[in-house]
C-alpha atoms as a PDB file:
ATOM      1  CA  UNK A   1      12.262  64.129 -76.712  1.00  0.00           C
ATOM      2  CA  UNK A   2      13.804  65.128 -80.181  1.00  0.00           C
ATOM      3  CA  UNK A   3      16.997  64.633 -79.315  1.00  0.00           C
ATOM      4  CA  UNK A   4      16.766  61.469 -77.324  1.00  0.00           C
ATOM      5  CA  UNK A   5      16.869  58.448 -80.135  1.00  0.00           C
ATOM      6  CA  UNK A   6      18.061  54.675 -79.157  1.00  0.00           C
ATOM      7  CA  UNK A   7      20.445  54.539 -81.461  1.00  0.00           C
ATOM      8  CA  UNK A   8      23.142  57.135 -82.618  1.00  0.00           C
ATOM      9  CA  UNK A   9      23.628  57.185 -86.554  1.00  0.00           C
ATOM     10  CA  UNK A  10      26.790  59.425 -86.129  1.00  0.00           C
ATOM     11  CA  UNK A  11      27.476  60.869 -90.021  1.00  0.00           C
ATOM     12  CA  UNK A  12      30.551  63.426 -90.612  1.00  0.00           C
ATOM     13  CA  UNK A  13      31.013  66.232 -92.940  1.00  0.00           C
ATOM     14  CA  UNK A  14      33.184  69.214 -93.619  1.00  0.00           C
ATOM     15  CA  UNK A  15      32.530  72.648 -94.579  1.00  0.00           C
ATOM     16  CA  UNK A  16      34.494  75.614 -95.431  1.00  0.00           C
ATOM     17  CA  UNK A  17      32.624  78.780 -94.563  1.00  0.00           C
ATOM     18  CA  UNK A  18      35.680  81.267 -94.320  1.00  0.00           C
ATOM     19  CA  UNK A  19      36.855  82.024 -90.699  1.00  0.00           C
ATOM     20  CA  UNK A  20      36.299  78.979 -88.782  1.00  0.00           C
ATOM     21  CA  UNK A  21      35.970  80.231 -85.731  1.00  0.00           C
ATOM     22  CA  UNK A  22      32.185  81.602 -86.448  1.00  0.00           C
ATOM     23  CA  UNK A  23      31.551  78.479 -88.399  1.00  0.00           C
ATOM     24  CA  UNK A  24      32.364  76.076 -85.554  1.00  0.00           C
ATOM     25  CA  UNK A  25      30.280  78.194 -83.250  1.00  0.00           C
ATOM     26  CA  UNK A  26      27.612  78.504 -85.499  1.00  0.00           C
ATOM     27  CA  UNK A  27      26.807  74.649 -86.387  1.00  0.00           C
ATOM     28  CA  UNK A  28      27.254  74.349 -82.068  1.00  0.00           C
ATOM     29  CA  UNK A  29      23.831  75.536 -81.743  1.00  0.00           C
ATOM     30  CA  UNK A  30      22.608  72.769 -83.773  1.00  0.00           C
ATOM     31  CA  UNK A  31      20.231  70.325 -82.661  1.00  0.00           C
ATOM     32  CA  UNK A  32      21.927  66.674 -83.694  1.00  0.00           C
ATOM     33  CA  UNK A  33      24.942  68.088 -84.065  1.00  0.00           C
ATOM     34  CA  UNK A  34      27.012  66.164 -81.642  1.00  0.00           C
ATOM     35  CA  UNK A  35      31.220  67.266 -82.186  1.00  0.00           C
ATOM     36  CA  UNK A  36      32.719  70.053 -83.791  1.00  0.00           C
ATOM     37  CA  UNK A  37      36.197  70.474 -84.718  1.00  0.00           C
ATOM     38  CA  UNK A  38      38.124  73.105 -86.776  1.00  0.00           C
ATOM     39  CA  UNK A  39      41.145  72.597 -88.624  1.00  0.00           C
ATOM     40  CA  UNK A  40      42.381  72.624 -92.147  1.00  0.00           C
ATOM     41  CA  UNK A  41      41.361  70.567 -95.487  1.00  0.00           C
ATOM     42  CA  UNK A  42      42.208  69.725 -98.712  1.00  0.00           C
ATOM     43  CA  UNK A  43      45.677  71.480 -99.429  1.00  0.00           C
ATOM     44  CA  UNK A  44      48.469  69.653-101.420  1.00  0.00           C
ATOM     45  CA  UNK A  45      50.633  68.223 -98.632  1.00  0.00           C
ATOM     46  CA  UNK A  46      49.280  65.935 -95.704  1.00  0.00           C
ATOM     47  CA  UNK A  47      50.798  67.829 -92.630  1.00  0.00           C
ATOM     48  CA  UNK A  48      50.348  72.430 -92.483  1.00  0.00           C
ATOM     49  CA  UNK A  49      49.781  74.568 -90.041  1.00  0.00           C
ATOM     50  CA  UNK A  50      48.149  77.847 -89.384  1.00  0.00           C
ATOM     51  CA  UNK A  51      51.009  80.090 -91.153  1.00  0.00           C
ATOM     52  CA  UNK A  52      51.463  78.350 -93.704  1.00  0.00           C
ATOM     53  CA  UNK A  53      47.835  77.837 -95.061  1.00  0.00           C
ATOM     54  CA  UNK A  54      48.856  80.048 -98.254  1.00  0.00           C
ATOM     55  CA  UNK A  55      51.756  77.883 -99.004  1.00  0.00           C
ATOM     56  CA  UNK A  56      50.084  74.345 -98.417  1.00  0.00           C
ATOM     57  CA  UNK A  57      46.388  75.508-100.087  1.00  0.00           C
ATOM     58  CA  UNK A  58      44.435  74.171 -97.562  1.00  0.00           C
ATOM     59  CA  UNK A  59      40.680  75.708 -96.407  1.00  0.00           C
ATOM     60  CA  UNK A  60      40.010  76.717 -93.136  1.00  0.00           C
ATOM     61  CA  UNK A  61      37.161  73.717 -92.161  1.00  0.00           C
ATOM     62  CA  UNK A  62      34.314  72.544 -89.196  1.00  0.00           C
ATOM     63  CA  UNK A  63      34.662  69.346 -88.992  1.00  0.00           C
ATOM     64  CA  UNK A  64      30.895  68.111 -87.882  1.00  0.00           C
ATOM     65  CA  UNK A  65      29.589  64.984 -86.218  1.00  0.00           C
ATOM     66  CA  UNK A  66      25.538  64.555 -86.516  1.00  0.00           C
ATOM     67  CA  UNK A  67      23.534  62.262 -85.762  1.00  0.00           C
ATOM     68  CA  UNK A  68      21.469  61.834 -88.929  1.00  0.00           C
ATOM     69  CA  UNK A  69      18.450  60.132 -87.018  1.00  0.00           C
ATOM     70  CA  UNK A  70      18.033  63.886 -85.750  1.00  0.00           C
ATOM     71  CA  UNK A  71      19.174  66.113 -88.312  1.00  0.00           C
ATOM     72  CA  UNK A  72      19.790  65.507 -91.856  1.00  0.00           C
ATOM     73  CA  UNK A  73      22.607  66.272 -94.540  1.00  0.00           C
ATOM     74  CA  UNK A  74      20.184  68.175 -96.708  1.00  0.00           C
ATOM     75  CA  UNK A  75      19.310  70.634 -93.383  1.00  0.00           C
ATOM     76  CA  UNK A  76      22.962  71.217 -92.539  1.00  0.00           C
ATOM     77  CA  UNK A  77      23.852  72.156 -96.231  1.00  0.00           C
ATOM     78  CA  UNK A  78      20.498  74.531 -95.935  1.00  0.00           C
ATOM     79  CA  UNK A  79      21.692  76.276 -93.299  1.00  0.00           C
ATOM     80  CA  UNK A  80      25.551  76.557 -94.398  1.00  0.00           C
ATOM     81  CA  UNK A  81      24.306  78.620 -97.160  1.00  0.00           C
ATOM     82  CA  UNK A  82      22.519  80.521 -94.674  1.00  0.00           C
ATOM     83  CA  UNK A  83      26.003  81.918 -92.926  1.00  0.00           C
ATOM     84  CA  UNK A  84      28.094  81.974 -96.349  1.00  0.00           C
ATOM     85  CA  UNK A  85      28.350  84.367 -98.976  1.00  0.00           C
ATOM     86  CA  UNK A  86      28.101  82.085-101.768  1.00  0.00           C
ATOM     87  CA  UNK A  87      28.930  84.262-104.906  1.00  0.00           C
ATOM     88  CA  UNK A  88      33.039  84.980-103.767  1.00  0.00           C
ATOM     89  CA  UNK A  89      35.691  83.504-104.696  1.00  0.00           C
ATOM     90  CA  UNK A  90      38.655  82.735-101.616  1.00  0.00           C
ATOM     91  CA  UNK A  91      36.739  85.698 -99.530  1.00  0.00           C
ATOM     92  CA  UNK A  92      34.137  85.929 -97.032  1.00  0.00           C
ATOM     93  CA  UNK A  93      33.727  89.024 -95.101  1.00  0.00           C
ATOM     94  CA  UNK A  94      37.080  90.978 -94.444  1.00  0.00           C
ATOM     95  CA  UNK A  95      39.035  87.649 -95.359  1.00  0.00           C
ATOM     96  CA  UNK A  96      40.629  87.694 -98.357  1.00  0.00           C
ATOM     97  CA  UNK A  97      42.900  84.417 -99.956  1.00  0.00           C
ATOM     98  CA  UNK A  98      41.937  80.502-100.540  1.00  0.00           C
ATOM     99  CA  UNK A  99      42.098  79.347 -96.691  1.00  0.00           C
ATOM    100  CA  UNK A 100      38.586  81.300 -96.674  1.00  0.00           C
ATOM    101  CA  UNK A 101      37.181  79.508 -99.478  1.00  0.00           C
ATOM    102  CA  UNK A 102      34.209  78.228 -99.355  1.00  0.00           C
ATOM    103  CA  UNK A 103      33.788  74.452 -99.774  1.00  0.00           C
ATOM    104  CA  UNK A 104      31.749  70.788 -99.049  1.00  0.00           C
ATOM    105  CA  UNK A 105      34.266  68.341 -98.324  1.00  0.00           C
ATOM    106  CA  UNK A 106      32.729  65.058 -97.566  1.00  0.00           C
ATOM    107  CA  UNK A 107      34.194  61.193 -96.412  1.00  0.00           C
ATOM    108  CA  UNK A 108      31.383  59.206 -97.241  1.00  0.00           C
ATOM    109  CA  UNK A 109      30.869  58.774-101.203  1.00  0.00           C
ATOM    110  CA  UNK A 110      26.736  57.947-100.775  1.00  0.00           C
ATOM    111  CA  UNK A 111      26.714  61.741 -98.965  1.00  0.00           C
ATOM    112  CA  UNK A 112      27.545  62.930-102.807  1.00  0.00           C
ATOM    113  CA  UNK A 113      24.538  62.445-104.246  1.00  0.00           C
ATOM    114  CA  UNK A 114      22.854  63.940-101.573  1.00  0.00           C
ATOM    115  CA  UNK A 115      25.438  67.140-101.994  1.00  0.00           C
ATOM    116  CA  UNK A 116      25.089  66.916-105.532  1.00  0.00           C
ATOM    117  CA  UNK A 117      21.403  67.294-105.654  1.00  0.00           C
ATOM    118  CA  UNK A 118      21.315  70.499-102.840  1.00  0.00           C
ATOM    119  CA  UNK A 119      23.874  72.158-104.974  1.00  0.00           C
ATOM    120  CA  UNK A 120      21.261  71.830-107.640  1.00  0.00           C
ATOM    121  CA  UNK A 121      18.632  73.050-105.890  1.00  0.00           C
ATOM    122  CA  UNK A 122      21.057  76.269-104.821  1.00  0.00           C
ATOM    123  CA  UNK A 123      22.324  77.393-108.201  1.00  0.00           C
ATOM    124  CA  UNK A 124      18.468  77.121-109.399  1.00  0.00           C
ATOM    125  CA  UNK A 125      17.563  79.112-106.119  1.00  0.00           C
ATOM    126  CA  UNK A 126      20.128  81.882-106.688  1.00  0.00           C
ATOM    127  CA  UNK A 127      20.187  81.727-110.871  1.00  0.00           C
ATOM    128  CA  UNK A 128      23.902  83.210-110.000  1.00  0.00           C
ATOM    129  CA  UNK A 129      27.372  81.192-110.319  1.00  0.00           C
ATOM    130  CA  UNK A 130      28.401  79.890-106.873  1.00  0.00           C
ATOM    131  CA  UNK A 131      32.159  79.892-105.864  1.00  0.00           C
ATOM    132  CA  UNK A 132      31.357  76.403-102.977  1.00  0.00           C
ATOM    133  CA  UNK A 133      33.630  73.766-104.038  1.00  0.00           C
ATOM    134  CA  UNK A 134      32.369  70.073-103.501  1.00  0.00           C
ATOM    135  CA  UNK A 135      35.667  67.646-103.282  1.00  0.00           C
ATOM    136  CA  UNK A 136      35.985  64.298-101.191  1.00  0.00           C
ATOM    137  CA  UNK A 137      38.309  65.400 -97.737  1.00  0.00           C
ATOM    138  CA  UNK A 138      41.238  65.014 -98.022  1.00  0.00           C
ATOM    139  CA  UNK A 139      44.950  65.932 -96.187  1.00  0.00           C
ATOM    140  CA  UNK A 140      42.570  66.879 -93.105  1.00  0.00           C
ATOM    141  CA  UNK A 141      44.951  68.686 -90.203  1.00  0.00           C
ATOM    142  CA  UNK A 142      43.181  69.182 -86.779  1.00  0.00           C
ATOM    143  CA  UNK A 143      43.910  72.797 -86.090  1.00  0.00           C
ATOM    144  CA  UNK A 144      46.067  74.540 -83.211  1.00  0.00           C
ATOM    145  CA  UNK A 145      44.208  73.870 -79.879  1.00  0.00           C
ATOM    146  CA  UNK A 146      43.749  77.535 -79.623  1.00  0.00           C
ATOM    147  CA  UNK A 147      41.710  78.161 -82.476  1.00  0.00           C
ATOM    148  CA  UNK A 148      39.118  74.818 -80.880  1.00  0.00           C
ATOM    149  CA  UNK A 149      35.717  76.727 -80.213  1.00  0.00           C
ATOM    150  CA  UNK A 150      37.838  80.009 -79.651  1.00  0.00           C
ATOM    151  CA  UNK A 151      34.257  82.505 -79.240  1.00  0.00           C
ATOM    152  CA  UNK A 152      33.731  80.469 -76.456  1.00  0.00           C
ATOM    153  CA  UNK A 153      37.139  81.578 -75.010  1.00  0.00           C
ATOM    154  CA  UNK A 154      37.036  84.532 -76.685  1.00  0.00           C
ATOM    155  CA  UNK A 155      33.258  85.820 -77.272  1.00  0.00           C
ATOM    156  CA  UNK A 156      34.548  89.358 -78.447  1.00  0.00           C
ATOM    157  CA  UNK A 157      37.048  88.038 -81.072  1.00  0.00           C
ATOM    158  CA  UNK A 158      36.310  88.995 -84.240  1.00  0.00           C
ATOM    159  CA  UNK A 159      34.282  87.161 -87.009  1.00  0.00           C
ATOM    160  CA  UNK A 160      32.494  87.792 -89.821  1.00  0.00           C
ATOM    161  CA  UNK A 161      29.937  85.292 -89.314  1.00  0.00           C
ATOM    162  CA  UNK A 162      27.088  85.770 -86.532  1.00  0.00           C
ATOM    163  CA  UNK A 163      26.494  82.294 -85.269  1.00  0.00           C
ATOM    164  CA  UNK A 164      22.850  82.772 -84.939  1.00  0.00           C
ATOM    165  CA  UNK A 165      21.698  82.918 -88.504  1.00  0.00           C
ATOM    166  CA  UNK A 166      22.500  79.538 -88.320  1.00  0.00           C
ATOM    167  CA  UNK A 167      18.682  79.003 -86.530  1.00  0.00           C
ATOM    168  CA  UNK A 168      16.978  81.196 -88.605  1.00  0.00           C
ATOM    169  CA  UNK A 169      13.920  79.566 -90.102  1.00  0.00           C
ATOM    170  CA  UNK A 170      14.059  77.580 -93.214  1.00  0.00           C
ATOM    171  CA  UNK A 171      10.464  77.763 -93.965  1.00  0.00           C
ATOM    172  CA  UNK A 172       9.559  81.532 -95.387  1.00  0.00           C
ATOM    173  CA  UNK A 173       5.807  82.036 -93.332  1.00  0.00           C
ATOM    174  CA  UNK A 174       6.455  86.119 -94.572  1.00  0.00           C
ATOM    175  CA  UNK A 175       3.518  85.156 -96.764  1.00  0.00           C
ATOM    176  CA  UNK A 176       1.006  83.399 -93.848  1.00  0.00           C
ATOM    177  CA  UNK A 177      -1.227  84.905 -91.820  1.00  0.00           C
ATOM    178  CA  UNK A 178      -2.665  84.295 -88.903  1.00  0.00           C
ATOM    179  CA  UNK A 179      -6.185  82.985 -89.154  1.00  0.00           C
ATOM    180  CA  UNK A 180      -8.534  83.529 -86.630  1.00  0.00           C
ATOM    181  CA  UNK A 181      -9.879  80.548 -84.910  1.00  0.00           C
ATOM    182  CA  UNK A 182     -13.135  81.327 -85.672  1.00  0.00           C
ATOM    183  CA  UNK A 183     -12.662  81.880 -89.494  1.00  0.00           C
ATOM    184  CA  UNK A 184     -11.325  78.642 -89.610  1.00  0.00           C
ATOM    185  CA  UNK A 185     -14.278  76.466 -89.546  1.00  0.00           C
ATOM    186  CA  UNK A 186     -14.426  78.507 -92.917  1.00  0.00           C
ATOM    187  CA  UNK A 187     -11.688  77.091 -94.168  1.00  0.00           C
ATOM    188  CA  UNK A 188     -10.878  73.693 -92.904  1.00  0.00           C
ATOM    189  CA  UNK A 189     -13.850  70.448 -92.535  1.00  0.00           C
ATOM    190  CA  UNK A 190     -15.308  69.454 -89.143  1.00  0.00           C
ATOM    191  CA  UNK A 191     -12.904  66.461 -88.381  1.00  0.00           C
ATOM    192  CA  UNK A 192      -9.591  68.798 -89.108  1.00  0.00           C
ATOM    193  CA  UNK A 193     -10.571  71.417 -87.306  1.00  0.00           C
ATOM    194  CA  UNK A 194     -11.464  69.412 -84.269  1.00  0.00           C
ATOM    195  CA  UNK A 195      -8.097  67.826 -84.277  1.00  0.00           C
ATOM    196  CA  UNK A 196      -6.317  70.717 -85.213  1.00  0.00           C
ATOM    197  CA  UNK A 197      -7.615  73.462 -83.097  1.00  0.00           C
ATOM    198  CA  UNK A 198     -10.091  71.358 -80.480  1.00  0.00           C
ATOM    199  CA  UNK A 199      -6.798  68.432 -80.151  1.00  0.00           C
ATOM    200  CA  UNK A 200      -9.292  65.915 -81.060  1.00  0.00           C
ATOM    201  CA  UNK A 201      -8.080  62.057 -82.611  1.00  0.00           C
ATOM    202  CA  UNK A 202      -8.864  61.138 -85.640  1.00  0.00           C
ATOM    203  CA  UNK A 203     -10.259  57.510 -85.885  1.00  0.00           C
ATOM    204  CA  UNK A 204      -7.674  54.927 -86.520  1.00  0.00           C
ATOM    205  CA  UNK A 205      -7.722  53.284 -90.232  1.00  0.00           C
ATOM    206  CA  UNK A 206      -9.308  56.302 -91.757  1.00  0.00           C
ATOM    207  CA  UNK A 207      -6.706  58.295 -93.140  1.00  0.00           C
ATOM    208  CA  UNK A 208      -5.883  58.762 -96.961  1.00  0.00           C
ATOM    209  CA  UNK A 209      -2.744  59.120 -95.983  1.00  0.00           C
ATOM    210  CA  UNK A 210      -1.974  55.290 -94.057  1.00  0.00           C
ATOM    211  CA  UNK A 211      -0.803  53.976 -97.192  1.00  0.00           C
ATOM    212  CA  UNK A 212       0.745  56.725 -99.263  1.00  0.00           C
ATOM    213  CA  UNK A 213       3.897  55.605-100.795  1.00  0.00           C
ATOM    214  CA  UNK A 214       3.947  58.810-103.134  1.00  0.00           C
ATOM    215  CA  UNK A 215       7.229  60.594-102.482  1.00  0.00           C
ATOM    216  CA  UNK A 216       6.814  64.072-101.289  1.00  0.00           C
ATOM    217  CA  UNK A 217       6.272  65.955 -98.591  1.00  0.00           C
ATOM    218  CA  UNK A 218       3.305  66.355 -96.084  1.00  0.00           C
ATOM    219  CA  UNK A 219       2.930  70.070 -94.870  1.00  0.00           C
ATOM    220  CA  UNK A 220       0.273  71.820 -91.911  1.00  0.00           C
ATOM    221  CA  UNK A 221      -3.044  71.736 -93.767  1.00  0.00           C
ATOM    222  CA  UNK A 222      -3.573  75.988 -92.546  1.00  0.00           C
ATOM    223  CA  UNK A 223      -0.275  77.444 -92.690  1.00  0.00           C
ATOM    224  CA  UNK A 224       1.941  75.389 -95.334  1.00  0.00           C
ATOM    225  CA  UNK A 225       4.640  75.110 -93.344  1.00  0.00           C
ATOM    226  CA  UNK A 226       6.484  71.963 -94.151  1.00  0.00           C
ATOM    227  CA  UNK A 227       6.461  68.856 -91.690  1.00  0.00           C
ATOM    228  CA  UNK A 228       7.519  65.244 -93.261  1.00  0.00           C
ATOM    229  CA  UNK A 229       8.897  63.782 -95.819  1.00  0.00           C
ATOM    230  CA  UNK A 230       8.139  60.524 -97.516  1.00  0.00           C
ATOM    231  CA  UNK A 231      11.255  59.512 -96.982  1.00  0.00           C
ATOM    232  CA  UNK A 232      11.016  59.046 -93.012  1.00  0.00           C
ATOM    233  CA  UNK A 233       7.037  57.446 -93.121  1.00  0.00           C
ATOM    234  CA  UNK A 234       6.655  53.962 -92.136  1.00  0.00           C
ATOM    235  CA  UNK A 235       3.873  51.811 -91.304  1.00  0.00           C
ATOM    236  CA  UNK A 236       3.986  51.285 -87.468  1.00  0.00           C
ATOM    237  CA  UNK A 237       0.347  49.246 -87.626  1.00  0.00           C
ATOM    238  CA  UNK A 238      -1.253  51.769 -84.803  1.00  0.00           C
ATOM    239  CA  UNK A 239      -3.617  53.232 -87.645  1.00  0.00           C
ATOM    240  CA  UNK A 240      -2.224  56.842 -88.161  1.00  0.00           C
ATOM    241  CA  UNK A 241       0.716  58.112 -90.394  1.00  0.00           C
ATOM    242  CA  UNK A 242       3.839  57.653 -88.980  1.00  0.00           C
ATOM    243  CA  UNK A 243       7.338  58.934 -89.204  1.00  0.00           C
ATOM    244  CA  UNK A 244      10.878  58.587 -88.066  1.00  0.00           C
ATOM    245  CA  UNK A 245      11.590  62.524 -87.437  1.00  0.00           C
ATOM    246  CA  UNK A 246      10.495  66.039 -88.482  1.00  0.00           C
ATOM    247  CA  UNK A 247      11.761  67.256 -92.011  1.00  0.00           C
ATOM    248  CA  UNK A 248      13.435  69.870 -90.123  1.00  0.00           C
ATOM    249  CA  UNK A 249      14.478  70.686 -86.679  1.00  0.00           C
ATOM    250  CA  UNK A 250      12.633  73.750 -86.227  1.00  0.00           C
ATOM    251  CA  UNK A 251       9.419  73.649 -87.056  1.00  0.00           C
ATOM    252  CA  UNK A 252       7.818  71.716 -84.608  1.00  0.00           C
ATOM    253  CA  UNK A 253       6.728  72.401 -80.470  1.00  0.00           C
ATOM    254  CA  UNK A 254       6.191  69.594 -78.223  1.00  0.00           C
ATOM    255  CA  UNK A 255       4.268  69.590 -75.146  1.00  0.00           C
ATOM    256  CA  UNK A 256       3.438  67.649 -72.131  1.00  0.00           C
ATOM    257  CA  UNK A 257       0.564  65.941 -72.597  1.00  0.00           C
ATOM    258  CA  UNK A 258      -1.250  64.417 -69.367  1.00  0.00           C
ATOM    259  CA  UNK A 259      -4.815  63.626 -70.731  1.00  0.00           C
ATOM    260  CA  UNK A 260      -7.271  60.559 -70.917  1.00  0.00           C
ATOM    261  CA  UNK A 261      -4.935  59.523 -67.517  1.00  0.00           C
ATOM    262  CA  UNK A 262      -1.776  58.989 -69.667  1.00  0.00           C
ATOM    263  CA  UNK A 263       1.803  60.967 -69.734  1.00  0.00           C
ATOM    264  CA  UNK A 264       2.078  61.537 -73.526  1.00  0.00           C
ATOM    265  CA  UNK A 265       4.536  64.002 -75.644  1.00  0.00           C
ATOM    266  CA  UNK A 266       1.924  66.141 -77.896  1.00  0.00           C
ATOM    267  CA  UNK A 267       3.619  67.371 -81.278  1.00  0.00           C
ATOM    268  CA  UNK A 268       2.417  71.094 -82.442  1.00  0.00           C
ATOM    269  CA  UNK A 269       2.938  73.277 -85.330  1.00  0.00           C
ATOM    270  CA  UNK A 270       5.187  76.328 -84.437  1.00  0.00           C
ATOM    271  CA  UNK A 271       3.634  78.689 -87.357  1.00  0.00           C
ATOM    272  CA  UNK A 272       0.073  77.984 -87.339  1.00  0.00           C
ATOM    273  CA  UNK A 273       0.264  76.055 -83.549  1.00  0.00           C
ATOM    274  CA  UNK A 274      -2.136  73.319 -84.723  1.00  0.00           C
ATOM    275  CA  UNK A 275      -1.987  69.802 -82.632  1.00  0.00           C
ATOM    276  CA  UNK A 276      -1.160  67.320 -85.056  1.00  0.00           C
ATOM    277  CA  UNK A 277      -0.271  63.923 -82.806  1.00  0.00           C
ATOM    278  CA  UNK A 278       2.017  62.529 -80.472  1.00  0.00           C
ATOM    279  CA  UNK A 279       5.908  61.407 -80.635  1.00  0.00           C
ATOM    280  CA  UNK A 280       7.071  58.304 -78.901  1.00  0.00           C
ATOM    281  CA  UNK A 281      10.103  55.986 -78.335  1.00  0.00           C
ATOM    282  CA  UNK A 282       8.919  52.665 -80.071  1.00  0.00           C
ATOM    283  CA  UNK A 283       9.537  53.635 -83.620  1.00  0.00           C
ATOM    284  CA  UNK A 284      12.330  51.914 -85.700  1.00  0.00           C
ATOM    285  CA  UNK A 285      15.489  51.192 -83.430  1.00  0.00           C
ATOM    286  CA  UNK A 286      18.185  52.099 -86.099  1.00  0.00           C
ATOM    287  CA  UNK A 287      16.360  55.439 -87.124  1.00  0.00           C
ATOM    288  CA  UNK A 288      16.867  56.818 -83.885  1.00  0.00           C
ATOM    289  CA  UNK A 289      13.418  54.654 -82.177  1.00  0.00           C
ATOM    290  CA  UNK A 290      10.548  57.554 -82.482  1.00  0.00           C
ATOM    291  CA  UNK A 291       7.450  57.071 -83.674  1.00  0.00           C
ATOM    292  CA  UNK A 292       6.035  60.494 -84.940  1.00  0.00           C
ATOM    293  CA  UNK A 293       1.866  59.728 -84.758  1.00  0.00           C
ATOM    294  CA  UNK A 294       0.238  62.076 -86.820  1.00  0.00           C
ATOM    295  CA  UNK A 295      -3.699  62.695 -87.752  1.00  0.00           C
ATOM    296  CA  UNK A 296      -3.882  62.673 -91.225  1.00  0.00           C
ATOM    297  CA  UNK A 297      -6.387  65.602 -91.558  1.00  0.00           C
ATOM    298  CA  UNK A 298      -4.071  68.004 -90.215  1.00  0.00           C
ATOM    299  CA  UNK A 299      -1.733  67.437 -93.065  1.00  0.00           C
ATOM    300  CA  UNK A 300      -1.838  68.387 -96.982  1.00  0.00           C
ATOM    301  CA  UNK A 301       0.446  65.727 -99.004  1.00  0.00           C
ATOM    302  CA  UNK A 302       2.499  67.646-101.884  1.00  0.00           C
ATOM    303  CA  UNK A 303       3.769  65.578-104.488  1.00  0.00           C
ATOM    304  CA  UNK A 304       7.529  65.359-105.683  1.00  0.00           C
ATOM    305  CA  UNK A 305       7.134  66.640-108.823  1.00  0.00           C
ATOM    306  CA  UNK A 306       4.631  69.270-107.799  1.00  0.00           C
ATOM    307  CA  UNK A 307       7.065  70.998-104.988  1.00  0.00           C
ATOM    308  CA  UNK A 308       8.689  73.295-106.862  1.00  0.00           C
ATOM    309  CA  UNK A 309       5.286  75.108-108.100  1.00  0.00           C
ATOM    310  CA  UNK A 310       4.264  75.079-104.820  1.00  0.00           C
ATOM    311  CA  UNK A 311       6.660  76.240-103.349  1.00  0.00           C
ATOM    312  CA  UNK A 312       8.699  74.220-101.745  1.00  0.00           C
ATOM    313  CA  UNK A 313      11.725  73.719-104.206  1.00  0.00           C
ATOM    314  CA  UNK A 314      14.309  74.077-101.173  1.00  0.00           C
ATOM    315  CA  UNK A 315      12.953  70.910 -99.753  1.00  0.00           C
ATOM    316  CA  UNK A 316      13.295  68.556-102.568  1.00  0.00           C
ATOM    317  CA  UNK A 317      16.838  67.041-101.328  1.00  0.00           C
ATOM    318  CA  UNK A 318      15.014  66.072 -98.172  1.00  0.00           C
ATOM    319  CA  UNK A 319      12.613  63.672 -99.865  1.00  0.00           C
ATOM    320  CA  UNK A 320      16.070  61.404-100.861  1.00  0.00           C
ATOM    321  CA  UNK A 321      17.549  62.489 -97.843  1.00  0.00           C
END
């Protein structure tokens, strides 16, 4: 159901990763991402071509379409990193000179701040100097049709980039482990444990968490793993937290749910497989129309300005995002 929304908030953004082609076939896999298109950005002359990329300065780009009701800014910058080598300068791989720069080139100026505070984030991650350029797009060239989604027509061609450590998880869980079901009733109280390993409801109007407006993020109450941000709840009046979308796209299962005589979507944790609600389509029209109903026990709220303590100092951007 994730990546059926009533109404399309179509965003675009740039990035230079080095080779394109494994770039363009890496943000593919995507969920939310809807276009891709490679060509060349941000050189000093308004028309270039493949040759003469040294001569014009332009960056070998992927130009994506999203749709940010699915996925947001904050997670596609994320997972850039994860298929760049941040720390060279005009090289990645076996590709040396400045079309293989590294760079975020964006069109819409309110997408800076949101740029400007993961690049943040990144240097404080890494603690290293980080050769990724941010610049507005400019003198954008759509690249020879042979070099659109070429691994697809060429799936041997060389690239330095494998596509698939674009879907590696964001959330580390190196550090969780598995709980047995029966140790849990050590750990959590009756009513969580009930909904989150016995798929119980919660009654309505009881949660803490109905009328948090604290920005942070809300995470599984076992594993850690983080599920919401502040930034998508709402108050949709049915009595239970609700949000717009997942913080990520990853982290959570859905299942068909046909109990109590009703067809329902049931929302699951992926790490710790906990139930934690149900997702349907009569949320908020222009943020893509789902309604993510979640039972407040199963989650832990962390605070903005406790995340990076606990952990989660990767996720800030997504609480403005």
């Amino acid at each position: 159901m994730n990546n059926i929304t009533k109404n399309q908030n179509i965003k675009t953004i740039y990035f230079g990763g080095g080779c394109f082609w494994g770039t363009q076939s890496a943000f593919k896999l995507l969920s939310g991402v809807v276009d891709t298109q490679v060509g060349y950005a941000n050189g000093n002359t308004s028309k270039t071509q493949y040759q003469n990329l040294s001569q014009t300065n332009h960056a070998e780009v992927v130009k994506i379409e999203y749709n940010k009701n699915i996925i947001r800014l904050s997670e596609l910058i994320l997972r850039y990193f994860s298929i760049i080598n941040p720390f060279t300068l005009n090289n990645q791989g076996n590709d040396f000179g400045t079309q293989y720069r590294t760079g975020i080139y964006y069109q819409d100026d309110e997408d800076l701040k949101i740029i400007d505070r993961s690049m943040k984030i990144m240097k404080k991650i890494y603690n290293r100097k980080i050769f990724v350029e941010v610049e507005k797009i400019k003198n954008y060239v759509t690249a020879e049709a042979y070099h659109q989604n070429y691994l697809d027509k060429n799936p041997f061609g060389y690239c330095h980039i494998n596509p698939n450590d674009i879907l590696e998880p964001l959330w580390d869980d190196k550090d969780f482990q598995k709980i047995r079901k029966e140790d849990l009733k050590n750990i959590l109280d009756e009513e969580s444990y009930a909904v989150m390993k016995e798929n119980k409801t919660e009654l309505p109007f009881t949660s803490k968490f109905n009328n948090n407006e604290e920005q942070g993020i809300y995470v599984d109450k076992i594993s850690g793993e983080p599920l919401f941000s502040s930034s998508d709840k709402f108050d949709a009046g049915c009595g239970w937290p609700s949000f717009t979308r997942p913080i990520t796209t990853d982290l959570l299962k859905e299942n068909s749910d046909y109990s109590h005589n009703m067809i329902r979507t049931e929302v699951r944790t992926k790490i710790s497989d906990s139930h934690l609600g149900h997702v349907f389509d009569d949320g908020i029209t222009a943020k893509g129309g789902l309604r993510y109903c979640i039972n407040g026990v199963a989650l832990k709220f962390i605070p903005l300005d406790e995340m990076e303590e606990s952990g989660y100092l990767k996720f800030i951007p997504f609480v403005y995002d």
